[in-house]
C-alpha atoms as a PDB file:
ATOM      1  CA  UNK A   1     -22.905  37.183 -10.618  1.00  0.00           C
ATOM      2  CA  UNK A   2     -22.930  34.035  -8.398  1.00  0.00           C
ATOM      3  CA  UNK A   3     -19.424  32.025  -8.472  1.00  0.00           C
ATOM      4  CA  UNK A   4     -21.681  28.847  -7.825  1.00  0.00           C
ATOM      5  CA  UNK A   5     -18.357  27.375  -5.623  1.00  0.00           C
ATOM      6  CA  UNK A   6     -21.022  25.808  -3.328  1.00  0.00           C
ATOM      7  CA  UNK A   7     -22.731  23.685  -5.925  1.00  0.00           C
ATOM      8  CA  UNK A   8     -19.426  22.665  -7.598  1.00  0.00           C
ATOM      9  CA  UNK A   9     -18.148  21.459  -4.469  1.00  0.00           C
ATOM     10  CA  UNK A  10     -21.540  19.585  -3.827  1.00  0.00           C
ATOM     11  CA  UNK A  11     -21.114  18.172  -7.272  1.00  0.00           C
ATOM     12  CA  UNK A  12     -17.423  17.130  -6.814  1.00  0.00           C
ATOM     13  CA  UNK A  13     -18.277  15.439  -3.561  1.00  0.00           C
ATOM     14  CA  UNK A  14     -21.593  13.939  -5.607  1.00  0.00           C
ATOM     15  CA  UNK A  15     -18.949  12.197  -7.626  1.00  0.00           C
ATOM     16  CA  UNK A  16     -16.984  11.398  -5.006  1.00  0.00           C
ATOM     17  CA  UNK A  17     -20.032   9.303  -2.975  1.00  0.00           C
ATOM     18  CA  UNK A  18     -21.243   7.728  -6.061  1.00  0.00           C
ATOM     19  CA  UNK A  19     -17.624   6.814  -7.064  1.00  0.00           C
ATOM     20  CA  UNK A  20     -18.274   7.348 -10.526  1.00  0.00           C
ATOM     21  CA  UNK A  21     -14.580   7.992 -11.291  1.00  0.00           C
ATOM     22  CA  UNK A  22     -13.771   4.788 -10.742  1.00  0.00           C
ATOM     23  CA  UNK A  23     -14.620   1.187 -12.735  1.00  0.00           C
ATOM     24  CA  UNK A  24     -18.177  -0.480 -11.794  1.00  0.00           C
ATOM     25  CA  UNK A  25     -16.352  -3.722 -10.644  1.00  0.00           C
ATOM     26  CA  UNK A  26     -14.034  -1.422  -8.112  1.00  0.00           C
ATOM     27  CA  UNK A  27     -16.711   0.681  -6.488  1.00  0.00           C
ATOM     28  CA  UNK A  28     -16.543  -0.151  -2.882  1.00  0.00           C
ATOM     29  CA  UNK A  29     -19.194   1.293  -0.504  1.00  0.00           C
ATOM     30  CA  UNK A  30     -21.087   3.838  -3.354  1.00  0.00           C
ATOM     31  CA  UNK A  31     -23.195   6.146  -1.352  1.00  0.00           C
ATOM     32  CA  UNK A  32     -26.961   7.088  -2.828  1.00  0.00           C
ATOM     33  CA  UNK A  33     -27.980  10.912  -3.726  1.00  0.00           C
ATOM     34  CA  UNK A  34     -29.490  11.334  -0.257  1.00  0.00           C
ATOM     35  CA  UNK A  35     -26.297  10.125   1.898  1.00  0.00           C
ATOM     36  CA  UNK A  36     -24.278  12.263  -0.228  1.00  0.00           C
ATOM     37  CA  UNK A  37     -26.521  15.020   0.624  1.00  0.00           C
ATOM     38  CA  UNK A  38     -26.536  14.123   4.462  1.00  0.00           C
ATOM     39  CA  UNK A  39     -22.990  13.954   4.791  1.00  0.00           C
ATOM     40  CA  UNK A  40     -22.617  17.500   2.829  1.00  0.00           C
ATOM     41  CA  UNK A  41     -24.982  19.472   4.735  1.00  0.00           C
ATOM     42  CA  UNK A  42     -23.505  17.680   8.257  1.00  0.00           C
ATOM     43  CA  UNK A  43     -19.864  18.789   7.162  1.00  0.00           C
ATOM     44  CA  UNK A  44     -20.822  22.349   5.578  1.00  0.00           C
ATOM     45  CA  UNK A  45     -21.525  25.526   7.683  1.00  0.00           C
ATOM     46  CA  UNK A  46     -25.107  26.791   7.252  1.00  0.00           C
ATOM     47  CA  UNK A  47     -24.055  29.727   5.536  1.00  0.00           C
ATOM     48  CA  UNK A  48     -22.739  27.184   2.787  1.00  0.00           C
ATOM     49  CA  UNK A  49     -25.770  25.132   2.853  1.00  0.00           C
ATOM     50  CA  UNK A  50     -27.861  28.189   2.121  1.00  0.00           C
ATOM     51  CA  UNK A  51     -25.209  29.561  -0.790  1.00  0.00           C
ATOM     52  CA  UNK A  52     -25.427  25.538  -2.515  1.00  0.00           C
ATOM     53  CA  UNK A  53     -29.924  25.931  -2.098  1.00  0.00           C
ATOM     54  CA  UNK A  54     -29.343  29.859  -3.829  1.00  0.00           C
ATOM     55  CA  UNK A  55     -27.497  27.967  -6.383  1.00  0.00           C
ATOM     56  CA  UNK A  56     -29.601  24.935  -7.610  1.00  0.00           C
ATOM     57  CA  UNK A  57     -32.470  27.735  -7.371  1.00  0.00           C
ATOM     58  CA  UNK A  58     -30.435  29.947  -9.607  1.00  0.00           C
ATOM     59  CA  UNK A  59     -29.362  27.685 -12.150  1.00  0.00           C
ATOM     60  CA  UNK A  60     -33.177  25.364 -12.018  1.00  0.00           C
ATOM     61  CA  UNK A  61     -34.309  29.609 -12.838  1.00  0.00           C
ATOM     62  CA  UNK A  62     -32.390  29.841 -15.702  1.00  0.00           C
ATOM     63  CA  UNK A  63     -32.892  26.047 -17.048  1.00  0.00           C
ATOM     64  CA  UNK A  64     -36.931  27.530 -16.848  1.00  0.00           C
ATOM     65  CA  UNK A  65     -35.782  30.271 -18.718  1.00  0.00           C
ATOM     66  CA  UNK A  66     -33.640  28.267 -21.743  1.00  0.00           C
ATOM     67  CA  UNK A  67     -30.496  30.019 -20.447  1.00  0.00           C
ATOM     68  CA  UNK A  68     -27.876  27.902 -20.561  1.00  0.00           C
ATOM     69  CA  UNK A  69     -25.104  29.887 -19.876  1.00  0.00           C
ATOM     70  CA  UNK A  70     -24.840  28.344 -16.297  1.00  0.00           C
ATOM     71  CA  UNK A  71     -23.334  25.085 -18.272  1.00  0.00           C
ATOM     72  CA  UNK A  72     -20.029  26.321 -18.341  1.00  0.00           C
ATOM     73  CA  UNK A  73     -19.670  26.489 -14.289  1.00  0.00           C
ATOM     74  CA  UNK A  74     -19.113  22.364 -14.827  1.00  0.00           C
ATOM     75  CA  UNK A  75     -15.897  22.330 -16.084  1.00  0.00           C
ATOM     76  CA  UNK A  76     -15.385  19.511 -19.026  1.00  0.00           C
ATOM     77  CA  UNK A  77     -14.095  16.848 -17.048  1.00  0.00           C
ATOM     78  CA  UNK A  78     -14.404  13.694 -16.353  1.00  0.00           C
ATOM     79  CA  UNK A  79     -15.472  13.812 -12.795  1.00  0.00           C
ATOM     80  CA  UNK A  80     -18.314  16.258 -13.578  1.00  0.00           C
ATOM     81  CA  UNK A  81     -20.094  14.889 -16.620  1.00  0.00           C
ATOM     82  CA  UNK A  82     -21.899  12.498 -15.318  1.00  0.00           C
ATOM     83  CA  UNK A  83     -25.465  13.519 -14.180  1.00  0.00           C
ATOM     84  CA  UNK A  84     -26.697  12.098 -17.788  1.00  0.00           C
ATOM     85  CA  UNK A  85     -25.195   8.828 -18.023  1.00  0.00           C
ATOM     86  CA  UNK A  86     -25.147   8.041 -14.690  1.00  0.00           C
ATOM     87  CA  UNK A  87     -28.989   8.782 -13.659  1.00  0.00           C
ATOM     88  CA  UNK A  88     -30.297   9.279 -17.128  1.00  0.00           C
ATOM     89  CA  UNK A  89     -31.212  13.064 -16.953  1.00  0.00           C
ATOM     90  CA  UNK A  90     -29.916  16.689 -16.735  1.00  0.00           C
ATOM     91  CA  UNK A  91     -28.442  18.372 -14.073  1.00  0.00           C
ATOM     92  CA  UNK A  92     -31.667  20.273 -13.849  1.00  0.00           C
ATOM     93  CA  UNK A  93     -33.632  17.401 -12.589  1.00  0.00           C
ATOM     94  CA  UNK A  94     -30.932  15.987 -10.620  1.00  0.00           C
ATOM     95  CA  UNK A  95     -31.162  19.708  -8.734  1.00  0.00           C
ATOM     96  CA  UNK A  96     -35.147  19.219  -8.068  1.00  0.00           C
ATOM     97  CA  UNK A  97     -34.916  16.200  -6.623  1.00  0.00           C
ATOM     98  CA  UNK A  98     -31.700  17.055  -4.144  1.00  0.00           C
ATOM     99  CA  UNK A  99     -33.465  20.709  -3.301  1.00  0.00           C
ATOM    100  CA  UNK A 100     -35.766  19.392  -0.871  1.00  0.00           C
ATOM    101  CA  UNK A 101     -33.496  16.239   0.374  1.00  0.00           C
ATOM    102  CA  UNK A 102     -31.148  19.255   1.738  1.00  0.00           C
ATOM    103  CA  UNK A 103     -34.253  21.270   2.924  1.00  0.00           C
ATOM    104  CA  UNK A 104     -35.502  17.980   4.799  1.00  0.00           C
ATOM    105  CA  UNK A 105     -31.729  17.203   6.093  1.00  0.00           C
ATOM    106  CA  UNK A 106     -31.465  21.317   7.350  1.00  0.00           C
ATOM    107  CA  UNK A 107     -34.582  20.827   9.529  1.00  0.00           C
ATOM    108  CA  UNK A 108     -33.836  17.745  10.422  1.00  0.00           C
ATOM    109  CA  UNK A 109     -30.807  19.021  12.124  1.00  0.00           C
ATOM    110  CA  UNK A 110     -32.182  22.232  13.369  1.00  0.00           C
ATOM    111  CA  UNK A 111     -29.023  24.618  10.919  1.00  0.00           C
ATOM    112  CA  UNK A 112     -29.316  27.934  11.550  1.00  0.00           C
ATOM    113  CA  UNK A 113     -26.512  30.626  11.716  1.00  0.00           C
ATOM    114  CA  UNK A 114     -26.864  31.071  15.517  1.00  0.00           C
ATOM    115  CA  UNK A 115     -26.931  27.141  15.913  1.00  0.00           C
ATOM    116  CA  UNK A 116     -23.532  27.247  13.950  1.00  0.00           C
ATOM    117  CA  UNK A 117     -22.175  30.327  16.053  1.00  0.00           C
ATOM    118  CA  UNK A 118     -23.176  28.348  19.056  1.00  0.00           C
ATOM    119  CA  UNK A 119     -21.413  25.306  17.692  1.00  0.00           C
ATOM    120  CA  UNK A 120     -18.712  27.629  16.762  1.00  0.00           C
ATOM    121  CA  UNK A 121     -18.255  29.013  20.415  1.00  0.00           C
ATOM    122  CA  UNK A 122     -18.407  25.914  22.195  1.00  0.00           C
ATOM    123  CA  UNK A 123     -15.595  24.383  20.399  1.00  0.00           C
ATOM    124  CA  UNK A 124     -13.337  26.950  21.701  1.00  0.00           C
END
């Protein structure tokens, strides 16, 4: 079974960007879905931007299929829970729309493992 670390970390940092910890009068320089995602996928290796797209594809799969098993992966916290209030939906449709805005930022940037390795090798 998947551990799904990828997508909680995507979700932590999600939180994080959108500073929805923190009172609406004390947000300071909120970040929108799509910077998050650009500043994830620019930070995170390639192999960890393709584990975070298998996950949002495995848990949109079992949303499809009424399984909701894959709820318990967001611990009850308060920096987790909130997809709903926050954007007024599930976590489900929050993954459909950030799917392809990490597709688009991947090509953008031209990730690929040996891009990475190369990366990797010249920092040596």
């Amino acid at each position: 079974m998947r551990s799904y670390r990828q997508l909680y970390s995507f979700m932590c940092d999600l939180g994080d960007g959108i500073q929805d910890h923190l009172p609406e009068e004390v947000r300071t320089e909120q970040l929108s879905v799509e910077g998050v995602v650009i500043l994830w996928v620019d930070k995170k290796s390639y192999l960890a931007i393709r584990s975070l797209k298998k996950d949002m594809m495995a848990y949109l799969k079992k949303c499809d299929e009424m399984d909701y098993s894959l709820d318990a992966i967001f611990p009850y916290d308060d920096n987790l829970l909130f997809v709903l209030e926050r954007f007024g939906y599930e976590e489900s449709v929050l993954f459909s729309q950030v799917l392809p805005m990490i597709q688009q930022r991947e090509a953008e940037t031209h990730r690929s493992l040996l891009a990475d390795l190369v990366k990797w090798f010249r920092s040596l």
